[in-house]
Structures are given as structure tokens and as C-alpha cells.
Protein backbone atom coordinates (compact mmCIF):
# COMPACT_ATOMS: atom_id res chain seq x y z
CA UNK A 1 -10.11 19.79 -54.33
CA UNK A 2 -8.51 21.19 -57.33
CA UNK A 3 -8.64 24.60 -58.83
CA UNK A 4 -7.21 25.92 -62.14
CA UNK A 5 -4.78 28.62 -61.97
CA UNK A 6 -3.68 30.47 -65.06
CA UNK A 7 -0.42 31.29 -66.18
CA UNK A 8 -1.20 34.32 -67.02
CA UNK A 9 -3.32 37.05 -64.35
CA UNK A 10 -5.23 40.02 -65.67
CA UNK A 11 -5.66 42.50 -62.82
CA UNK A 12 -8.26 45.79 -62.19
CA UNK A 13 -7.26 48.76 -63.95
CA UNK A 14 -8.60 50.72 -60.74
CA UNK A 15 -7.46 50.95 -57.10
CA UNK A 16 -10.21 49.21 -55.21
CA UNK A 17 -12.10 51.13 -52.04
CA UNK A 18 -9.88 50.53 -48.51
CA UNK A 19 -11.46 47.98 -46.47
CA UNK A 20 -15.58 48.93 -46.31
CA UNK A 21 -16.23 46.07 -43.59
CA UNK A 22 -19.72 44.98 -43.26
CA UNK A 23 -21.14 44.81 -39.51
CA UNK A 24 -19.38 41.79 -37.62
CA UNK A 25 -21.67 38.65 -37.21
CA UNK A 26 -21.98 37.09 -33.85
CA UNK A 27 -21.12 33.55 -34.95
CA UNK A 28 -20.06 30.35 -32.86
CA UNK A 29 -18.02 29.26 -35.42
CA UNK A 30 -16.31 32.44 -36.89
CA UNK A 31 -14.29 32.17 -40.66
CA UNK A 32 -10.69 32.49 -39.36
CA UNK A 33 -8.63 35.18 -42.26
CA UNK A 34 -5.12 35.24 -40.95
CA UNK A 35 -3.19 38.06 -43.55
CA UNK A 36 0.83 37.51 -43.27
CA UNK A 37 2.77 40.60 -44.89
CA UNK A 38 6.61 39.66 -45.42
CA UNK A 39 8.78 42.04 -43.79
CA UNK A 40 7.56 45.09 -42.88
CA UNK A 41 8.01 46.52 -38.94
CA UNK A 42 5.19 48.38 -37.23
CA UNK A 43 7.66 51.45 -39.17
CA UNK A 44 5.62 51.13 -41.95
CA UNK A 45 2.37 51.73 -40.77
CA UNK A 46 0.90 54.59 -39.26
CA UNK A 47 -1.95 53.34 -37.01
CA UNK A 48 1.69 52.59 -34.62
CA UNK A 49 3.34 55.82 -34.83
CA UNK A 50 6.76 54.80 -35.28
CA UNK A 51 7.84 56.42 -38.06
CA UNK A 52 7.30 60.15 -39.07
CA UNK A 53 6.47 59.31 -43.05
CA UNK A 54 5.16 55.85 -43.42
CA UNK A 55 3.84 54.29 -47.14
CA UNK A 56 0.46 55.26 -47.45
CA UNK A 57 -1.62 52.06 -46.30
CA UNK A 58 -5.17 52.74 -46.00
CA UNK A 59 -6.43 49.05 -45.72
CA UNK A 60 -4.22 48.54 -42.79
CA UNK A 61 -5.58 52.27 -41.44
CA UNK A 62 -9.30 50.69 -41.85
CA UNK A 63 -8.32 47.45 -40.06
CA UNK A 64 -7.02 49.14 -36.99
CA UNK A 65 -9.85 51.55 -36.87
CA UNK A 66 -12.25 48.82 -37.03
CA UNK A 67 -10.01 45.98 -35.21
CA UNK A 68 -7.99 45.82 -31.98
CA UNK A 69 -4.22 46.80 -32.53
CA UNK A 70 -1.92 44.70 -30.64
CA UNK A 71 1.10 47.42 -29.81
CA UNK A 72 3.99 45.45 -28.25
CA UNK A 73 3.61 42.31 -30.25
CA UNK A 74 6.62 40.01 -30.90
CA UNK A 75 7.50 37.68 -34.04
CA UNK A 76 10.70 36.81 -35.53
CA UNK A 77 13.58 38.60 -36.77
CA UNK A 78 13.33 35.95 -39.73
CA UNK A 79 10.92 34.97 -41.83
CA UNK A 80 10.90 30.68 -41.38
CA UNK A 81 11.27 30.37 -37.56
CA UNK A 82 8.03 32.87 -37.43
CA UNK A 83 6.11 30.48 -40.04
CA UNK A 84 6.84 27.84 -37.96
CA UNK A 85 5.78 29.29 -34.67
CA UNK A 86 2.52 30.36 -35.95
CA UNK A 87 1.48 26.69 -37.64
CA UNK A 88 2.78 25.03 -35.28
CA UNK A 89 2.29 27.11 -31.82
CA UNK A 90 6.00 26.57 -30.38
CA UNK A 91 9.03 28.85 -30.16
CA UNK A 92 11.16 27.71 -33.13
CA UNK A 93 14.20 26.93 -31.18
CA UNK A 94 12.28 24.21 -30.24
CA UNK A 95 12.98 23.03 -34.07
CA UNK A 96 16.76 24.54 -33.74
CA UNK A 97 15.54 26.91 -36.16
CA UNK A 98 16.93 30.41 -36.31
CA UNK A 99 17.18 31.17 -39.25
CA UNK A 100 15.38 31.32 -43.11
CA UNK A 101 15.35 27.97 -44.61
CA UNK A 102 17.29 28.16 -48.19
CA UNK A 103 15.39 26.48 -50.29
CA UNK A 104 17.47 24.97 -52.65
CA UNK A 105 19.70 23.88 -50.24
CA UNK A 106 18.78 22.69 -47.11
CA UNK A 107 16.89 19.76 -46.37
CA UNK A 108 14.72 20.68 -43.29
CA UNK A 109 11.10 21.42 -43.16
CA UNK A 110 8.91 21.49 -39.97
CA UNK A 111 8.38 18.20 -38.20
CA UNK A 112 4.97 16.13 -39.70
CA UNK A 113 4.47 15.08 -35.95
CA UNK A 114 3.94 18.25 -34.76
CA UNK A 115 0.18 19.21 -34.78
CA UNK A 116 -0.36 22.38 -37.33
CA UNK A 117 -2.80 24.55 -37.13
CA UNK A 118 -4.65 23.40 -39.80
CA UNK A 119 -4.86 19.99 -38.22
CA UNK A 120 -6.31 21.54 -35.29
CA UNK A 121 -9.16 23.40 -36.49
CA UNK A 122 -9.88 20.63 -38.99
CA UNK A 123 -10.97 18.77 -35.61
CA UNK A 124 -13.42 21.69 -35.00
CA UNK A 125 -14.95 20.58 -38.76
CA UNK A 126 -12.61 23.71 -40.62
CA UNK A 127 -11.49 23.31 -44.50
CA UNK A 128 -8.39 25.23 -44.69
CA UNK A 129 -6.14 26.52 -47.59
CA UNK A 130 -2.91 28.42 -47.53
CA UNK A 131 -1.91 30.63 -50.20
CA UNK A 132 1.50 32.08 -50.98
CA UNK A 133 4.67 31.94 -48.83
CA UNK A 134 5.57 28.47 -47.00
CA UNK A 135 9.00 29.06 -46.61
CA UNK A 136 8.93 25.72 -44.10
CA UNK A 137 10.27 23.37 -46.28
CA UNK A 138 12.74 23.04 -48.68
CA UNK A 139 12.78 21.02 -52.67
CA UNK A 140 14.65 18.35 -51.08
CA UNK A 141 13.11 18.20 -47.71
CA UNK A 142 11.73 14.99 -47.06
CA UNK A 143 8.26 16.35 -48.34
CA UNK A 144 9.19 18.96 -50.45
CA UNK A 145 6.63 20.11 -52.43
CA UNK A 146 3.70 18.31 -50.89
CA UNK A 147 4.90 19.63 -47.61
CA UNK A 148 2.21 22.45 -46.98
CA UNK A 149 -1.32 19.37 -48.09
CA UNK A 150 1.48 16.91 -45.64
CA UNK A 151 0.96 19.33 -42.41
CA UNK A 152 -2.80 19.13 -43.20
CA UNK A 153 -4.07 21.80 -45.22
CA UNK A 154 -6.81 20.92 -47.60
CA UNK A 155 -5.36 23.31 -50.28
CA UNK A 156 -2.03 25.39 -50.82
CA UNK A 157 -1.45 27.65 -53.81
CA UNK A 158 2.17 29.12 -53.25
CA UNK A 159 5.57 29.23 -53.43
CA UNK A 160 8.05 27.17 -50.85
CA UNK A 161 10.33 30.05 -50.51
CA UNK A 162 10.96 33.34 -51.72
CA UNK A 163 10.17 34.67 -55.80
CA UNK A 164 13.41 34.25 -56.40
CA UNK A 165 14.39 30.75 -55.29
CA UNK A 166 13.17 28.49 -58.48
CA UNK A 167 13.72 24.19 -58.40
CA UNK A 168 12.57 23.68 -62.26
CA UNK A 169 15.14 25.64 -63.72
CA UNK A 170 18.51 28.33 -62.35
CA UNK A 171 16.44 31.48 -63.69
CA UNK A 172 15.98 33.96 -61.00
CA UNK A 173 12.48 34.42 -60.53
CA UNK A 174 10.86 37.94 -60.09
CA UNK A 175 7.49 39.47 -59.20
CA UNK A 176 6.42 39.42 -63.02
CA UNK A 177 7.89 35.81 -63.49
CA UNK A 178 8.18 33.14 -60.40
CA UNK A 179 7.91 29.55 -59.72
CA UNK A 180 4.15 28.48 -58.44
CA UNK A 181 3.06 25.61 -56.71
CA UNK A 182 -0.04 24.19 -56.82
CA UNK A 183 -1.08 21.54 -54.66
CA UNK A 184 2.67 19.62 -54.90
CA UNK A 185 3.43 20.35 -58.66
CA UNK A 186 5.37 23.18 -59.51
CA UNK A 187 5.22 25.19 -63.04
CA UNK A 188 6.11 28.28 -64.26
CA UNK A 189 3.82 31.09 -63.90
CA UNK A 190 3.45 35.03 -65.23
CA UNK A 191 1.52 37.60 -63.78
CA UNK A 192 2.25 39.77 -61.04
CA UNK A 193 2.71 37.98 -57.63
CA UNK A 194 0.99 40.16 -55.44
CA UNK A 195 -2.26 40.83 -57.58
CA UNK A 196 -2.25 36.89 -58.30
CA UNK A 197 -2.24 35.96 -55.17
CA UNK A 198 -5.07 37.87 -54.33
CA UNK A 199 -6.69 36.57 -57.38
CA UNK A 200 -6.20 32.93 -56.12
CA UNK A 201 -7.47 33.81 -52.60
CA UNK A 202 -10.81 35.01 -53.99
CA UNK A 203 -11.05 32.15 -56.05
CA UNK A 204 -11.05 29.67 -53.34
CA UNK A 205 -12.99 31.33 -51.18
CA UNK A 206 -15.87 31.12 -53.73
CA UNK A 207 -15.75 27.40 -53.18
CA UNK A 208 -14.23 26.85 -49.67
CA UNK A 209 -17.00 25.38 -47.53
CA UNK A 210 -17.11 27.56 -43.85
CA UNK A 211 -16.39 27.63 -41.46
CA UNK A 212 -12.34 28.08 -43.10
CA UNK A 213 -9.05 29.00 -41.65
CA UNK A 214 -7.29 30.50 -44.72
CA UNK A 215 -3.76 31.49 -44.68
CA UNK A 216 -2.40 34.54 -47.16
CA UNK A 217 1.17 34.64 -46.86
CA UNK A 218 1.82 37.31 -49.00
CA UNK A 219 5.72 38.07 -50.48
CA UNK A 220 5.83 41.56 -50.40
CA UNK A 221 7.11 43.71 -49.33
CA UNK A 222 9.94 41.29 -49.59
CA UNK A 223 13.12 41.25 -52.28
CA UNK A 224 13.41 41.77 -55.19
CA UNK A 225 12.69 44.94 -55.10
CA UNK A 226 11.19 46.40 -57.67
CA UNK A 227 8.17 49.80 -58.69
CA UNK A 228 4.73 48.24 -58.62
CA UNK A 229 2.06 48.44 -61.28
CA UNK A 230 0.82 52.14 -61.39
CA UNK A 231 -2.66 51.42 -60.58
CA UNK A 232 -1.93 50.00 -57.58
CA UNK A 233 0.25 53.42 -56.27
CA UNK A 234 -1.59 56.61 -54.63
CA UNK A 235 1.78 58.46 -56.61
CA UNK A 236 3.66 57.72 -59.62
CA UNK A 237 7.48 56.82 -58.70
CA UNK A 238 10.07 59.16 -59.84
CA UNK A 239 12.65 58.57 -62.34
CA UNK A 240 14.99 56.02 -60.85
CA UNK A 241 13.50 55.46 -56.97
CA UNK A 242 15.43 54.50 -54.65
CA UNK A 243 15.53 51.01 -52.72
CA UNK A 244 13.82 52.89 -49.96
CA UNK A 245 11.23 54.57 -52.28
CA UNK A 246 10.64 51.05 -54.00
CA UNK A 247 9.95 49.34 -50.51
CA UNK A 248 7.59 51.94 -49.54
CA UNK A 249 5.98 51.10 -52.87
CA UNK A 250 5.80 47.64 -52.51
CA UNK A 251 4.22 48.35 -48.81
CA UNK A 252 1.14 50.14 -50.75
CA UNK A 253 0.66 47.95 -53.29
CA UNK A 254 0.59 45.03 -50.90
CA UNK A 255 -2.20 46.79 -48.75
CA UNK A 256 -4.42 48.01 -52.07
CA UNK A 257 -4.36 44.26 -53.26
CA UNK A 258 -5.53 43.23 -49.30
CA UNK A 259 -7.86 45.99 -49.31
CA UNK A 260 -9.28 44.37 -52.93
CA UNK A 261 -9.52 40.99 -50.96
CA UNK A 262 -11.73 42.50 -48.10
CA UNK A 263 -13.50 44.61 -50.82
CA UNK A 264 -14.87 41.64 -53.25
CA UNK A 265 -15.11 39.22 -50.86
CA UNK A 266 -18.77 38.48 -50.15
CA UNK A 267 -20.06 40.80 -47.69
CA UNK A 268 -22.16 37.67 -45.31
CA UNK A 269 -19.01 35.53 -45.61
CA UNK A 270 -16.96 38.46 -44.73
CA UNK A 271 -19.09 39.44 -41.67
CA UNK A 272 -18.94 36.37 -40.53
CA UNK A 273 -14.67 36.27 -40.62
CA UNK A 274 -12.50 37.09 -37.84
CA UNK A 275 -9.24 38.96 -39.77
CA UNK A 276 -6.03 38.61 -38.24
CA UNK A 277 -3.23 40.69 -39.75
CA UNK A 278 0.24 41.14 -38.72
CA UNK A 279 3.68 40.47 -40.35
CA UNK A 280 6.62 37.72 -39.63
CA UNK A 281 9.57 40.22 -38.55
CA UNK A 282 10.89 43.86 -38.55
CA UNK A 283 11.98 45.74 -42.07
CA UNK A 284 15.18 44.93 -43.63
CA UNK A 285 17.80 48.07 -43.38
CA UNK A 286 16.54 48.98 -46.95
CA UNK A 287 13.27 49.80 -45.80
CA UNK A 288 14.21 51.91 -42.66
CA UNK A 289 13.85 55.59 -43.08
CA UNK A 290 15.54 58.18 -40.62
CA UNK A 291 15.62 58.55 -38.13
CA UNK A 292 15.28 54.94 -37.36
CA UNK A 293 18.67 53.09 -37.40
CA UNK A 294 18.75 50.74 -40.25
CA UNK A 295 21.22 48.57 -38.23
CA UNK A 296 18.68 47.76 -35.77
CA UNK A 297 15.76 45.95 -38.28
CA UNK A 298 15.07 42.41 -39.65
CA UNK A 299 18.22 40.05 -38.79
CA UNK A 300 18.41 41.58 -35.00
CA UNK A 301 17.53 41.23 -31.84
CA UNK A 302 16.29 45.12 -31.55
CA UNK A 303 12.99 45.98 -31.35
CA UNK A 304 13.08 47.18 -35.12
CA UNK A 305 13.74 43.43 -35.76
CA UNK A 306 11.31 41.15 -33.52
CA UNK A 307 8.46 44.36 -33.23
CA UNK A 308 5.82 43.45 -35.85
CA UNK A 309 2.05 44.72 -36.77
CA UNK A 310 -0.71 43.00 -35.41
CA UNK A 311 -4.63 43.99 -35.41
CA UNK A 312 -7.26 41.80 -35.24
CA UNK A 313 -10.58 42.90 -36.79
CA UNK A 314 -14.39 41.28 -37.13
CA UNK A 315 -16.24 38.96 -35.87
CA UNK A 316 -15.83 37.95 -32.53
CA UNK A 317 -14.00 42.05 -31.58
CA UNK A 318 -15.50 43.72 -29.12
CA UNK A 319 -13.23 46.86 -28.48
CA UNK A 320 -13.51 48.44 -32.10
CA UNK A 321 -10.84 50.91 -32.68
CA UNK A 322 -8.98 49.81 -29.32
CA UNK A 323 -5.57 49.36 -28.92
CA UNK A 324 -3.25 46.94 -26.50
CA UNK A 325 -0.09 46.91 -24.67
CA UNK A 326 -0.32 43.71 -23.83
CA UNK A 327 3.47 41.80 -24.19
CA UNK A 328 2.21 38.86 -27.46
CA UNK A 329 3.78 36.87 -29.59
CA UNK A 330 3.34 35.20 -32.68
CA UNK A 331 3.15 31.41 -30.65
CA UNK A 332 0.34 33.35 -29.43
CA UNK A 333 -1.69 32.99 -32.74
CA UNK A 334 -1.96 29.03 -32.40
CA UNK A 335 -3.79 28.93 -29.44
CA UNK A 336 -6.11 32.05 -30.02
CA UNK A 337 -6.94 30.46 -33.59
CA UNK A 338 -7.63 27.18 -32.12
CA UNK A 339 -9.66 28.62 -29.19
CA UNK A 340 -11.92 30.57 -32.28
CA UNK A 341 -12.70 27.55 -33.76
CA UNK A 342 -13.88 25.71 -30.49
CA UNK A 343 -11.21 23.59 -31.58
CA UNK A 344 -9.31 21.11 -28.74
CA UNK A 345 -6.62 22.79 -26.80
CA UNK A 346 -3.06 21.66 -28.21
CA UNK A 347 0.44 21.77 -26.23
CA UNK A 348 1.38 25.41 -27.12
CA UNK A 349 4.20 27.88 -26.25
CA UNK A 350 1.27 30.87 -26.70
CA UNK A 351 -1.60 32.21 -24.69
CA UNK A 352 -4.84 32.75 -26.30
CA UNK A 353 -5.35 36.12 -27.33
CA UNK A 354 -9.43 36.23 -27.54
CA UNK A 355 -10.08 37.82 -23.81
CA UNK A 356 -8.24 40.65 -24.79
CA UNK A 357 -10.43 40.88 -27.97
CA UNK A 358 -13.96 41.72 -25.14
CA UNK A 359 -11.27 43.54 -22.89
CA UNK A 360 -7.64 45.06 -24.37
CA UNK A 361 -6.73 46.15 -20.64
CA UNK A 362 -5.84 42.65 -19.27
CA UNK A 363 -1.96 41.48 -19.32
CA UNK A 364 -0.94 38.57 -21.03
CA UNK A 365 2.48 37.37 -20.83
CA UNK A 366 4.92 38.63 -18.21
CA UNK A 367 8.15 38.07 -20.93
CA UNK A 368 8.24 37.69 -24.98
CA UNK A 369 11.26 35.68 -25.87
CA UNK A 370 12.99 36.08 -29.03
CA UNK A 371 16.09 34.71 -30.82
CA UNK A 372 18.31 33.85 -34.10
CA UNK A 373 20.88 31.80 -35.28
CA UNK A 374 23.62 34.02 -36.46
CA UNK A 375 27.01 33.48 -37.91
CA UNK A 376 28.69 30.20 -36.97
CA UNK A 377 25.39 28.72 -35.74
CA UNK A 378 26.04 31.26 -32.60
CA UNK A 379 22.56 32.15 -30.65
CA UNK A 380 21.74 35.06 -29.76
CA UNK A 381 18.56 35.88 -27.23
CA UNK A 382 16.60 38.26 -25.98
CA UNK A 383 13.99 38.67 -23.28
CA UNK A 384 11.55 41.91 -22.40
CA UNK A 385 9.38 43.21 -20.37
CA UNK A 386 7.19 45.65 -20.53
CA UNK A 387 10.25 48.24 -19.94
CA UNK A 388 13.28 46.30 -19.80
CA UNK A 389 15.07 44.03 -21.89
CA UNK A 390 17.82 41.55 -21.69
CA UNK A 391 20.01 40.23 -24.88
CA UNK A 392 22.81 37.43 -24.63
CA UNK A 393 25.41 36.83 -27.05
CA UNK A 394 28.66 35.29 -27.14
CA UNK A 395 28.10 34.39 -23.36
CA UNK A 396 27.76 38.38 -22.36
CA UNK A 397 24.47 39.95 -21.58
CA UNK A 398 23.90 43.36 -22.63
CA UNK A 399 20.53 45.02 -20.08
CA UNK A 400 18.28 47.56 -22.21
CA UNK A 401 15.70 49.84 -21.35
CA UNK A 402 12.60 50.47 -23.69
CA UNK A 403 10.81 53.85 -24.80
CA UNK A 404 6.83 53.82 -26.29
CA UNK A 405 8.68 52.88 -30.34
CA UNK A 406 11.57 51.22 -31.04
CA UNK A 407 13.81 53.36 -28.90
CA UNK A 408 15.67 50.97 -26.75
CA UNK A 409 19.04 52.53 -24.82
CA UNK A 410 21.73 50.62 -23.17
CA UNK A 411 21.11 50.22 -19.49
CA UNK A 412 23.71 49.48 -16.14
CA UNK A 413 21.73 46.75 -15.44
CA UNK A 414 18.99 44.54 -16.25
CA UNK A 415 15.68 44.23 -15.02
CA UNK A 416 14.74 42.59 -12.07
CA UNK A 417 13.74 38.69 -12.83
CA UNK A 418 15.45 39.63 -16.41
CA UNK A 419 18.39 37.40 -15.97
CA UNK A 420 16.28 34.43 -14.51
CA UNK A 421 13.65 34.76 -17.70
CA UNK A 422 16.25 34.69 -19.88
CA UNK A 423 17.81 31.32 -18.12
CA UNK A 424 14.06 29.73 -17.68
CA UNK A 425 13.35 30.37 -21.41
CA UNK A 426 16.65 28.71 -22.72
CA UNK A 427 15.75 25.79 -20.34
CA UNK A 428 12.19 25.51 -21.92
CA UNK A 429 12.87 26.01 -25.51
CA UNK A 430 16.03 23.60 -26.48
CA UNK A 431 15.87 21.59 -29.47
CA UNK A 432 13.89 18.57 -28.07
């Protein structure tokens, strides 16, 4: 299947409506819409009550209000290992990956024997598409471009990395300007990346057959930084924002161009679509506003760095407006996907997610894991409970305790069971 994408995008003129969802279908086989925003915490939302002056972001304010908000929800502190876990279901370090793939340079992409997620509701009779962000792969990977259609998705639309990276020529790509990939050709393409790739999700929805899994991996509110078209802003920017002030931006715009998704999609396919939306790590120290340390965000170990948003909203939710403080991760999203689709259970590091959709009460895991690769390939790791937390690095162990946010203070002593999670985890999750 092949779809024509223009170089050039023409966008609305007018901010569409915040998400209006039609009443949820109940549907054996639901449409499975899983919305991936590129580095922004639980900070920059509201609905989590983190931070005292959030971006406005009504879509994601409608989504929780008619979803199930997942409150203690663990991803990545980077954005590749958390691609990989959630199309492939396994802790990363499984791959040895902890850390973003460079595109241009390095030469990994995720295994072709794993099992992806697309692979695994195509056995449940799914098309599939992803659109936007790969970042699991590299140009000269051993599948490069063709990586995405390789792992079994009928259609990706996208970029293998971020705006910037480009493999046709050494420009810097931008927002306005980038590198696109279609299928496994790349060309040049104009627009505004956001707003396009909104445009291209519409587009093959119109001709998708259902039931679909469709992945929108979006890029912002990622670098570059930059001010927004207006008409996608509540507020004008002032004369020269700052980097702050243009991430906040970007963090609106992002949610009125997945509000004008919900919004034209058609209102029977969209009742009959199960919309999972979180993001793939904390914010960068850019983003951070006071009084939240900007040391402790993406790149980390901290809450402010693995903490990400996650609600779940239509078909198939039974506690509208709920909330959860259930301990989930983004491994978690494999098996819950799959288990939608009435797809065959895979091998999986996650737990499915859905009985917590009839009942948000119920525990799930006892311990997240979490880790990164940082300088001279040195690991660092991190385990929590509900209230305590253990991170090792450099051979010491430093014990934490946790508040309701990100507040996490330096404790005598660890947890009990803290230590031997953090021992059974790097047992189970070696490079195999």
C-alpha cells in the first residue's frame, strides 16, 4: 500500500475543538491508537499535578477526563531503549541498549528476530502503520531505511531519528524543513512536522482497513526548539521566548494537532478505538520549570527522568475519569496491546494492563526497573517501589524514598527486598 505525500503541507488556519470523543463502542476487536509524545514528563501536564504552571494542553485534559490515567508509570530516560521496549515488549538492556541510537553513526537497529508488535497483532488479522519517529535503526543499520516495513508494519511514514539528523545531504534539518521517509525511500520534505504528521495520520486512516494498530510517534516536543505556528498557540509568544517558553510552546502545539487527529477522525471509527497516550521519557533540563530541579529530568535515573504520562481512553475503559497507582511500565504496553487484539500471548518483560482498565484498584507489578548507559558505557540502575527506591552506579547504591510527584530524598537505607530486586533484575535483563 502506497500513499502520496506532498512536499509541501497546508494546515487549518483555526485551532480545532479539544478531544469531543464519541461514546466508546463495545467491540471484540477494538482499533488500537497508541499516541507517543517525545519528551515531555508528567511536568507538563496538569491532569498529574506535578508542576504548578504547566503548557496549556486541553486534548491531554479531555483524554484523562474521559480515559484512565496511569500515575506511577515508568519509561525510559531515553528516547530509543523506550521505542524498543514498547515494539518489542522487553527491557532494552536486553538489546544492551541504553542509550539514543545516532543515526548517522551507529549501525544498530532492533533485532528482526524479535517479534514486534506489529507482527503480533497482524496474527489477530490487524493492518498496522507507524507514523513519525523510529529512532530504532540507524542509515547504515543492516536495514536502514526499510527497517520500520522489516519489523512488520504494513506502512511507515517517518523519520529514523530526530528532525535534525538528515542521510541525503549534511543540512541540519528543522521543523519547517526535515528529511521524510516513506515506506524505505527518503526525500526532502517542507511543511511543518508536527501539523504533517497529523496530516499523514488522517490520511491513512481513511484507507487503513480495521481493525488497525497505528503508531504516532510524534517529535515534539523534542529539539530544535523553536515558536510554533500562531494558530496552533492559546497566546502569542513574546519577543524573544525563552528555551523554556519555546518548550512549553511546542507542548501545546503538539496536543492542538492530537486534539485535530481525535477531532476529524471519523466519529464510528473513532468509537470503536482504544487511545493509548503516554510519552518515551522525562523533560530535558530545558523544559523543567521551578521548582523542579532541572538536573533531575531526561538523561537520569530520577523520577523526573523515567516518570512519564500515560492515560488510556475508549473503547474497551471502564473507569472513565479514574486514575491508578498501579507501579507500569512501558514493556507493559506489548502485552496489553496484544491482549486487545485477542492476539497470541508473546514472551514479554510486561504485564497486561487491560484488568486495570474494568478495575484501576488492583496492583500490578511489585518493582519497575529502569536504566541507561552513561559515559564510558557505565550502567547505571534503578529499582522502586511503591515508596522506596534503589539506584546503583559505579558499584555504590544510593537508597531513596519517594513523595506523591517527583520528590524523591536520599534515604539511610533501602527498602526491604530493594537490594535483592535490584540483583534479580540485572540477572534477568543481560544482553542475551
Amino acid at each position: 500500500m502506497r500513499l502520496f505525500l506532498p512536499s509541501l503541507v497546508l494546515v487549518a488556519c483555526t485551532r480545532p475543538r479539544p478531544c469531543a470523543l464519541p461514546e466508546p463502542e463495545l467491540v471484540e476487536q477494538p482499533n488500537l491508537l497508541v499516541v507517543l509524545i517525545d519528551d515531555a514528563g508528567v511536568d507538563q501536564y496538569a491532569p498529574w499535578g506535578v508542576a504548578p504552571d504547566p503548557a496549556p494542553a486541553p486534548t491531554m485534559d479531555c483524554l484523562c477526563e474521559a480515559g484512565l490515567r496511569f500515575d506511577r508509570a515508568w519509561a525510559s530516560p531515553y528516547c530509543s531503549p523506550a521505542r524498543a521496549a514498547l515494539i518489542s515488549g522487553k527491557h532494552p538492556r536486553r538489546y544492551d541498549l541504553g542509550r539514543y541510537v545516532n543515526v548517522a553513526q551507529d549501525t544498530w537497529e532492533l533485532p528482526l528476530e524479535e517479534i514486534s508488535l506489529a507482527e503480533g497483532v497482524e496474527a489477530a488479522g490487524y493492518s498496522t502503520a507507524f507514523l513519525g519517529k523510529w529512532h530504532i535503526s540507524a542509515f547504515n543499520s543492516a536495514t536502514s531505511f526499510g527497517h520500520p516495513e522489516a519489523q512488520g508494519f504494513d506502512i511507515f511514514s517517518g523519520t529514523l531519528g530526530n528532525l535534525n539528523h538528515r542521510s541525503l545531504s549534511e543540512d541540519v534539518g528543522s521543523y519547517e524543513e526535515w528529511e521524510h521517509i516513506y515506506g524505505d525511500t527518503p526525500f526532502p520534505r517542507r511543511g511543518y512536522a508536527t501539523s504533517a504528521l497529523i496530516d499523514d495520520t488522517l490520511e491513512v486512516l481513511d484507507t487503513l482497513p480495521e481493525p488497525w494498530l497505528v503508531v504516532v510517534a510524534l517529535h515534539a516536543p523534542h529539539r530544535p526548539l523553536h515558536v510554533p505556528p500562531r494558530h496552533l498557540l492559546s497566546e502569542p509568544l513574546g519577543a524573544d521566548p525563552s528555551e523554556l517558553e519555546q518548550f512549553q510552546a511546542m507542548v501545546e502545539a503538539a496536543d492542538t494537532e492530537v486534539g485535530r487527529l481525535l477531532a476529524e477522525m471519523e466519529p464510528g471509527v473513532l468509537s470503536r478505538t482504544q487511545i493509548w497516550t503516554l510519552s518515551d521519557n522525562g523533560t530535558p533540563s530545558h523544559g523543567i520549570a521551578p521548582p523542579l530541579d532541572p538536573r533531575r529530568g531526561k538523561g537520569t535515573v530520577f523520577e523526573g527522568g523515567l516518570r512519564v504520562p500515560v492515560v488510556v481512553t475508549g473503547a474497551g475503559v471502564q473507569a472513565v475519569g479514574g486514575s491508578t497507582d498501579a507501579l507500569v511500565s512501558i514493556v507493559d504496553l506489548f502485552p496489553t496491546l496484544l491482549a486487545a487484539a485477542g492476539a497470541p500471548v508473546l514472551p514479554s518483560d510486561g504485564a497486561s494492563l487491560l484488568p486495570l482498565l474494568a478495575d484501576p484498584t488492583l496492583d500490578h507489578h511489585d518493582v519497575l526497573y529502569g536504566d541507561l548507559t552513561g559515559g564510558e558505557g557505565r550502567v547505571v540502575r534503578a529499582v522502586r517501589t511503591v515508596q522506596g527506591k534503589l539506584v546503583q552506579q559505579d558499584g555504590a547504591e544510593i537508597a531513596y524514598t519517594l513523595g506523591e510527584g517527583l520528590e524523591e530524598e536520599q534515604a539511610p537505607e533501602p527498602e526491604a527486598g530493594l537490594h535483592e530486586a535490584m540483583e534479580a533484575f540485572i540477572a534477568a535483563y543481560q544482553a542475551e
